[in-house]
N, C-alpha and C. Protein backbone atom coordinates (compact mmCIF):
# COMPACT_ATOMS: atom_id res chain seq x y z
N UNK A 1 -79.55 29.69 132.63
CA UNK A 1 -79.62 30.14 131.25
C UNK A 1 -79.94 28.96 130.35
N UNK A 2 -80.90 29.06 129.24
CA UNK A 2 -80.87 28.52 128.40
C UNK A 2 -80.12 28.11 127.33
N UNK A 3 -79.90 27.24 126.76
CA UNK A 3 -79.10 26.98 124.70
C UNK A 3 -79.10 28.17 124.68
N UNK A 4 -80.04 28.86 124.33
CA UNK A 4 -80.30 30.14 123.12
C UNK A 4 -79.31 31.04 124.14
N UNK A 5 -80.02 31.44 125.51
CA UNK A 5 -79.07 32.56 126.08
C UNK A 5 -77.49 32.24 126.26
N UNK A 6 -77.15 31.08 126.10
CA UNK A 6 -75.62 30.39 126.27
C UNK A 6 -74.88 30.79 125.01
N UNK A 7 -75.63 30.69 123.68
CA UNK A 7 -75.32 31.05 122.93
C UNK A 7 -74.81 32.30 122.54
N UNK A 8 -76.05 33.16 122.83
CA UNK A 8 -75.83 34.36 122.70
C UNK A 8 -74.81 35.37 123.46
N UNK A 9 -74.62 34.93 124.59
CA UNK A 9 -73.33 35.08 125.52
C UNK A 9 -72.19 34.76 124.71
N UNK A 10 -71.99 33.62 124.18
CA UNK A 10 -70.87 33.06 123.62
C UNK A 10 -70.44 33.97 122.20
N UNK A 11 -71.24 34.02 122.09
CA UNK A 11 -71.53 34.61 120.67
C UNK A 11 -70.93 36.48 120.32
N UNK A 12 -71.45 36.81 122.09
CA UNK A 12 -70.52 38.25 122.34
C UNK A 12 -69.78 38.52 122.68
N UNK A 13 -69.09 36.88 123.27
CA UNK A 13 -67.55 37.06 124.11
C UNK A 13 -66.65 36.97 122.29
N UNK A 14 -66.85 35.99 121.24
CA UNK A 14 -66.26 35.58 120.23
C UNK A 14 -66.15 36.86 119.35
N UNK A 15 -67.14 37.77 119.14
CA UNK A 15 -67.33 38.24 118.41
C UNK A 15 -67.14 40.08 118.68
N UNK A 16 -67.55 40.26 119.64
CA UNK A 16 -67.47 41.77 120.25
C UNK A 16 -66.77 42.35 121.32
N UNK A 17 -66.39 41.32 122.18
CA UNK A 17 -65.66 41.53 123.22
C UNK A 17 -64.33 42.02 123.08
N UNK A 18 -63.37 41.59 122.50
CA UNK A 18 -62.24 42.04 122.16
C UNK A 18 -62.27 43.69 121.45
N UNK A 19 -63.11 43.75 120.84
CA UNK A 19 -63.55 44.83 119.99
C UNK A 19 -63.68 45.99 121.18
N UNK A 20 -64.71 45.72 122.30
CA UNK A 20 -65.22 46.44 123.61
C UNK A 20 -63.98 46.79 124.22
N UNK A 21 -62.70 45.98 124.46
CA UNK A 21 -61.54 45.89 125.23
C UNK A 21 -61.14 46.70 124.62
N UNK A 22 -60.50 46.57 123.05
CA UNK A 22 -59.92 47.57 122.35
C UNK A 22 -60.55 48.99 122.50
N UNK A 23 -61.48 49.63 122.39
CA UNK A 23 -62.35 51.01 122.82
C UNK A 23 -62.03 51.00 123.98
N UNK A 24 -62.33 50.55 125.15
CA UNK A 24 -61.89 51.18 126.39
C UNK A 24 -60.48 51.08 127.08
N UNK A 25 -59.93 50.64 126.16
CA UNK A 25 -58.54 50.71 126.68
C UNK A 25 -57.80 52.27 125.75
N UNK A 26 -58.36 51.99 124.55
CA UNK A 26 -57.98 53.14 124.25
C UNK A 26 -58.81 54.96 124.93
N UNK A 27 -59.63 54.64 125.69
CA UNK A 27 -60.18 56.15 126.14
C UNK A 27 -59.52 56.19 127.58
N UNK A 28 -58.63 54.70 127.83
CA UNK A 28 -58.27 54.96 129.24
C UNK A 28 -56.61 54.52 129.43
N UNK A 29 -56.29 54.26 128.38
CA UNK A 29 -54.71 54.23 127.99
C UNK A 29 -54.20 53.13 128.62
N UNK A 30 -54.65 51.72 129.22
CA UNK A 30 -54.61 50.95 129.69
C UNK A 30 -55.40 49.64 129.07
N UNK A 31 -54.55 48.29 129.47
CA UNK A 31 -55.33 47.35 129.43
C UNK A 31 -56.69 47.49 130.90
N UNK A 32 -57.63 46.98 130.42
CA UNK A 32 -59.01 47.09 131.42
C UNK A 32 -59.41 45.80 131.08
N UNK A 33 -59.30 44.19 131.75
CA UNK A 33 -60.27 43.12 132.13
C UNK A 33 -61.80 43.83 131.96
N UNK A 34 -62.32 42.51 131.05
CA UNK A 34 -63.76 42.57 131.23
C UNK A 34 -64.43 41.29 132.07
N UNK A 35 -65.11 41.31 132.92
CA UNK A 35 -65.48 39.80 132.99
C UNK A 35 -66.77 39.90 133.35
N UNK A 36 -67.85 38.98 132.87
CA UNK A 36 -68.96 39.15 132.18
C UNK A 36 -69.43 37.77 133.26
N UNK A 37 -70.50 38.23 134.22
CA UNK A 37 -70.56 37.10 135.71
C UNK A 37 -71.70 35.96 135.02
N UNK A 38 -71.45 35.12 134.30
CA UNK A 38 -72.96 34.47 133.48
C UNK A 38 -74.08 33.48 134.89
N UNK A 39 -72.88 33.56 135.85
CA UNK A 39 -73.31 33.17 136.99
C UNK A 39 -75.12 33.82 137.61
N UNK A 40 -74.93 35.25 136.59
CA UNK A 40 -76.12 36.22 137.07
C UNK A 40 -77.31 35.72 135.64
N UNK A 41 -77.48 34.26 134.89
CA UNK A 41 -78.46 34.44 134.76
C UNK A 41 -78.81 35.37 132.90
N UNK A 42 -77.89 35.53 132.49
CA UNK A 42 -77.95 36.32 130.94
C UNK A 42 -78.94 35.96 130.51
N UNK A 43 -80.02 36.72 129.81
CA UNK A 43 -80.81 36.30 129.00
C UNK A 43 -80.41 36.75 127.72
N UNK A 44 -80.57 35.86 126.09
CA UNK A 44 -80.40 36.65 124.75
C UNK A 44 -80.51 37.93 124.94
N UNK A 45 -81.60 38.29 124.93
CA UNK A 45 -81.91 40.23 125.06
C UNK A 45 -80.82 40.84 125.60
N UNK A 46 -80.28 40.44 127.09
CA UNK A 46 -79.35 40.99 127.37
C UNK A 46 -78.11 40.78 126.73
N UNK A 47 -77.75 40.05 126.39
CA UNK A 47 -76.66 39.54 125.60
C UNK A 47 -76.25 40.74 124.50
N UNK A 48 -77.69 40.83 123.76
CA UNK A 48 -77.68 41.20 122.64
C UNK A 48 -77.61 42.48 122.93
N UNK A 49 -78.01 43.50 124.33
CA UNK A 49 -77.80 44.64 124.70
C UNK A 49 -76.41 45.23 125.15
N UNK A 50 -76.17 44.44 125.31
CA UNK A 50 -74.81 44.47 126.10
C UNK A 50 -73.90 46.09 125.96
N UNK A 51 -73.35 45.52 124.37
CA UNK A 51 -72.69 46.61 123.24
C UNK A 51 -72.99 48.20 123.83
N UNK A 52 -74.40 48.30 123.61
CA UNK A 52 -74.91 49.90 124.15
C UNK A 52 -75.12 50.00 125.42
N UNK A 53 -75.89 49.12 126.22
CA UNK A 53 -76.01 49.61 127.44
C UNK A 53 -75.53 49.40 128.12
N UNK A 54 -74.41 48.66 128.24
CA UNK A 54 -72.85 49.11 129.31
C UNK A 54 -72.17 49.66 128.60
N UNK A 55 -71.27 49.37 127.75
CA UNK A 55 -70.35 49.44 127.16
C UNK A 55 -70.18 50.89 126.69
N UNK A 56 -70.86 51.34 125.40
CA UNK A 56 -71.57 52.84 124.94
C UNK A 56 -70.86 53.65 126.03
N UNK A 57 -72.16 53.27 127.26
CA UNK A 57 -72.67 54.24 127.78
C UNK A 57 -71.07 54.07 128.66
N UNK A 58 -70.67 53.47 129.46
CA UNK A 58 -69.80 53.53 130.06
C UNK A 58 -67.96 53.75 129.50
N UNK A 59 -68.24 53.84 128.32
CA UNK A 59 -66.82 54.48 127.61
C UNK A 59 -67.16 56.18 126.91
N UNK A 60 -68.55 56.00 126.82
CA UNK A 60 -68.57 57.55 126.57
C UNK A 60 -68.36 58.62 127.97
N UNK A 61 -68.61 58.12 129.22
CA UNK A 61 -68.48 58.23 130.48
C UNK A 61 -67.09 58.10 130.75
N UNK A 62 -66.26 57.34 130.26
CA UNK A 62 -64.91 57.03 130.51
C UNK A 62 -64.25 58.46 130.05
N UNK A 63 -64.96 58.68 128.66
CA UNK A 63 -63.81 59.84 128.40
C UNK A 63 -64.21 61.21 128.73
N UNK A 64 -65.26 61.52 129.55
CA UNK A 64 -65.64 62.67 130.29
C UNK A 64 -64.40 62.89 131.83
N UNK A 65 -64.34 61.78 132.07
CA UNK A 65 -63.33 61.36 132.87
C UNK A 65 -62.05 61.17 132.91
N UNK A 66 -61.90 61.11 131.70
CA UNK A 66 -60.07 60.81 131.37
C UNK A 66 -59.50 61.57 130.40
N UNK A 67 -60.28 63.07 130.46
CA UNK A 67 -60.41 63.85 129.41
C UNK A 67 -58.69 64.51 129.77
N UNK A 68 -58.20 64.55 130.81
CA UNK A 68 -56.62 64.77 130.66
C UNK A 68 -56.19 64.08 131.60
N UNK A 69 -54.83 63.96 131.49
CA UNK A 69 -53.62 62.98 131.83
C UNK A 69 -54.42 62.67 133.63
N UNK A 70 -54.46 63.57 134.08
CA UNK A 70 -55.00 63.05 135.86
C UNK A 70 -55.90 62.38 135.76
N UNK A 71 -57.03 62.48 134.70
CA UNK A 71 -58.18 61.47 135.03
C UNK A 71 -57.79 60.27 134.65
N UNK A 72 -56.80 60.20 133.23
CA UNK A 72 -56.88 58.73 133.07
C UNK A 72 -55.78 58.11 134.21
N UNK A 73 -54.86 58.74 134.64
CA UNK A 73 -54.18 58.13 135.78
C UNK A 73 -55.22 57.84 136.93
N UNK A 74 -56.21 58.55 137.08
CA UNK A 74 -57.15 58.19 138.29
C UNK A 74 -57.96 56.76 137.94
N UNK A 75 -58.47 57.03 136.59
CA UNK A 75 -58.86 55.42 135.93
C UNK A 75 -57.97 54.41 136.15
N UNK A 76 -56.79 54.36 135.76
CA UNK A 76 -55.50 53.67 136.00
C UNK A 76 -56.06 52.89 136.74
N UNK A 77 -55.39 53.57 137.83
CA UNK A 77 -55.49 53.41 139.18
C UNK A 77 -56.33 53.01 140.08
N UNK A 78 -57.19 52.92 139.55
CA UNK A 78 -59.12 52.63 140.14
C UNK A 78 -59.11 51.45 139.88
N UNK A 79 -59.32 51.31 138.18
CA UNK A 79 -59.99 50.59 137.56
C UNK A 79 -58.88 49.24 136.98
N UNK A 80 -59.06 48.27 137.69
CA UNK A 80 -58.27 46.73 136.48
C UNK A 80 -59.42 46.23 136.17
N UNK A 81 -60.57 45.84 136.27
CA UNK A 81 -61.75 45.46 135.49
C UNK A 81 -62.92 45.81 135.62
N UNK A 82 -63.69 45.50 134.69
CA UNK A 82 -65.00 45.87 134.71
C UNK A 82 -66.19 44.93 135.15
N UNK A 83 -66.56 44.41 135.82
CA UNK A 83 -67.50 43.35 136.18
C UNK A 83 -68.94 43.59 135.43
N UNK A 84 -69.26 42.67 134.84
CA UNK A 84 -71.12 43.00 134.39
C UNK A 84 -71.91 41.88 135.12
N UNK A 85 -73.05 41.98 135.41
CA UNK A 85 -73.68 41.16 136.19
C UNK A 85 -74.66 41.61 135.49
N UNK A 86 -76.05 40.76 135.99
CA UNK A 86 -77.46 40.48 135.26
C UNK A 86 -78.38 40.44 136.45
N UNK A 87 -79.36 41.60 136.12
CA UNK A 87 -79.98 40.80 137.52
C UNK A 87 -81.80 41.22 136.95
N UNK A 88 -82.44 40.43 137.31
CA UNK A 88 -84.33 40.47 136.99
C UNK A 88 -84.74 41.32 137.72
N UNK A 89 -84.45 41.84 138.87
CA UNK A 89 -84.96 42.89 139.36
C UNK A 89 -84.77 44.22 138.56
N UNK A 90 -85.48 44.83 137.88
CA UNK A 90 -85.24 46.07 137.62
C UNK A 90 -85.14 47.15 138.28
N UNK A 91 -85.42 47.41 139.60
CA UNK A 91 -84.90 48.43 140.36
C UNK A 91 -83.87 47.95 141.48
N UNK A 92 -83.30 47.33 141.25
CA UNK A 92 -81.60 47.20 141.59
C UNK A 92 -80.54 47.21 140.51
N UNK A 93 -80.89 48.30 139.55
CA UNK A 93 -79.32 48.26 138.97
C UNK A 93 -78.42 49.63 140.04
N UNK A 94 -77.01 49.10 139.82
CA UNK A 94 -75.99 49.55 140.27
C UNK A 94 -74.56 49.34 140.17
N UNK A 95 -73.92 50.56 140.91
CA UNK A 95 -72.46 50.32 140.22
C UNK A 95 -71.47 50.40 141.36
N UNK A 96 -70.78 49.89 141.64
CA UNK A 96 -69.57 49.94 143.04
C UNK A 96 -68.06 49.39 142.20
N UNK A 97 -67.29 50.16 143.12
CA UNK A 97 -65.57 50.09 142.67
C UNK A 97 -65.77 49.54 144.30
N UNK A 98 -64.73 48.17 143.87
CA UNK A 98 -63.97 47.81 145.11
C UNK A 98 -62.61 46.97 144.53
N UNK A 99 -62.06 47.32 145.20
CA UNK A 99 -60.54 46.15 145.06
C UNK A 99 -60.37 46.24 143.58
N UNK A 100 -60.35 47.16 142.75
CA UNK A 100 -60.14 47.47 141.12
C UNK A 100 -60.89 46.86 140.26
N UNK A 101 -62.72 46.75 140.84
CA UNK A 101 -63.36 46.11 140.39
C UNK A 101 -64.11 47.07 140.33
N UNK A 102 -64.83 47.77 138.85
CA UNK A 102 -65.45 48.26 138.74
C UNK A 102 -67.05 47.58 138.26
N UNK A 103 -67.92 46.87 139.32
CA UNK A 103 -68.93 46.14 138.99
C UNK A 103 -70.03 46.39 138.50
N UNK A 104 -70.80 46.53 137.27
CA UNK A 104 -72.20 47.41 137.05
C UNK A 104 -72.79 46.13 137.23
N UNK A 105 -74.20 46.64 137.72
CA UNK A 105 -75.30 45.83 137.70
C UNK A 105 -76.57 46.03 137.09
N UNK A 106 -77.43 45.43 136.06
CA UNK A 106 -78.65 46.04 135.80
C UNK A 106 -79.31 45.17 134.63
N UNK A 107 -80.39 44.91 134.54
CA UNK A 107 -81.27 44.19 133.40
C UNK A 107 -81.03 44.52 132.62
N UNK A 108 -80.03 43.89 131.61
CA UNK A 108 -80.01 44.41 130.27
C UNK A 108 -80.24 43.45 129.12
N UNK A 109 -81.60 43.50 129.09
CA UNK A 109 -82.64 42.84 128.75
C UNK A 109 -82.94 43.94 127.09
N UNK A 110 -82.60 45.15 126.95
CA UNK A 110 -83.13 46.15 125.63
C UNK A 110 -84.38 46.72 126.26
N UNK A 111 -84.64 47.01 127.68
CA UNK A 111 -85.77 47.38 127.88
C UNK A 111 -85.82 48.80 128.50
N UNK A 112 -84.54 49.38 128.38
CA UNK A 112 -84.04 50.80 128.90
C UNK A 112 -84.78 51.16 130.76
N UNK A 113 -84.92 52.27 130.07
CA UNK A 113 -85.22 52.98 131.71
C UNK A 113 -84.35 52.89 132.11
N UNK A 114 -84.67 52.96 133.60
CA UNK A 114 -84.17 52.58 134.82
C UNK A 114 -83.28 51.27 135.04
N UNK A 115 -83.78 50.34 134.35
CA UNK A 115 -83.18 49.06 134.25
C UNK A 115 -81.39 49.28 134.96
N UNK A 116 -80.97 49.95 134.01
CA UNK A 116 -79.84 50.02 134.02
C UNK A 116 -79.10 51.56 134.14
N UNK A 117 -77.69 51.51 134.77
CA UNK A 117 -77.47 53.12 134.81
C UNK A 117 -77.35 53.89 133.62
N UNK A 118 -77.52 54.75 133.39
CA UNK A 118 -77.23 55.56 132.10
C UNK A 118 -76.50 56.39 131.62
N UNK A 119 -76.36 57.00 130.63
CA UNK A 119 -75.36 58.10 130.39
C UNK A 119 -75.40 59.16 131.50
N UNK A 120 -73.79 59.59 131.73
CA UNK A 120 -73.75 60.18 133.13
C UNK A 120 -73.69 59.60 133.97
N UNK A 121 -74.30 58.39 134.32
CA UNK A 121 -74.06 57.89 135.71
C UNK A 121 -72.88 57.05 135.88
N UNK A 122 -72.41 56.80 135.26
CA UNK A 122 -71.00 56.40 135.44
C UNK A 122 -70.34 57.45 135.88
N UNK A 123 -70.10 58.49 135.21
CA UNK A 123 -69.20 59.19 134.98
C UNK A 123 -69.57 59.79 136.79
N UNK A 124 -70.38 60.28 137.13
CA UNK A 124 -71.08 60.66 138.07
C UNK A 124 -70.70 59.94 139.83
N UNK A 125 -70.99 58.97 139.42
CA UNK A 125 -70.28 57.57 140.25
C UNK A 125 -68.60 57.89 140.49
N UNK A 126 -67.74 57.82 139.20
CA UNK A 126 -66.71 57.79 139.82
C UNK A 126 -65.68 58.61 139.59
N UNK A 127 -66.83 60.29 139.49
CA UNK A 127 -66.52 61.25 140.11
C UNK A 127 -66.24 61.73 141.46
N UNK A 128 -67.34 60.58 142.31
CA UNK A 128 -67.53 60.57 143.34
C UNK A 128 -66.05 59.37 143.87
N UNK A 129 -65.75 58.97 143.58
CA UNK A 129 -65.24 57.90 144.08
C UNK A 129 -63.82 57.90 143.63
N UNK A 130 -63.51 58.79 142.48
CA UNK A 130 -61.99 58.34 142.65
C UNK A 130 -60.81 59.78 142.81
């Protein structure tokens, strides 16, 4: 990563992140870890996407899911964090729960599509899975 993309990372952990924690803890009645892998490479764009295309999409997904007391106990229970990763390939985004790691993967660069999973597919995912 570059200054600029270091920045801009920094810039969404200071400024929005806590904000992100607060929303999904409240649709899932729990504290939920975020941890944000910079190891994968962030570019600004993604940085700056972040907000909507995980986050959005994956708390509006949260509460399709935790819409009564069993789901959010199933979230509970699933989920202690959320992993985000970055990756340049655009047809490898994806999402896996392991060990209470709920990991998404996907270019989130502001360039939609496919890039990344979308509304529903969360929810979809760990319908399947929990």
């Amino acid at each position: 990563m570059g200054l600029a993309d270091r920045q801009a990372m920094a810039s969404f952990k200071e400024k929005k992140l806590a904000e992100q924690l607060a929303k999904l803890k409240a649709v899932v009645g729990a504290d939920v870890a975020i941890e944000i892998d910079e190891s994968t490479e962030f570019t600004k764009g993604a940085a700056a996407a972040l907000p909507n295309a995980v986050f959005d999409r994956l708390r509006d997904d949260l509460k399709k899911v935790c819409k009564d007391e069993l789901g959010k106990q199933a979230v509970r229970e699933a989920i202690k964090k959320v992993v985000v990763k970055y990756t340049a390939d655009s047809k490898s985004p994806s999402i896996t729960l392991d060990g209470g790691a709920l990991t998404i993967v996907g270019k989130w660069d502001g360039s939609g599509g496919s890039d990344y999973p979308s509304f529903d597919d969360y929810k979809k995912y760990l319908m399947s899975k929990l």
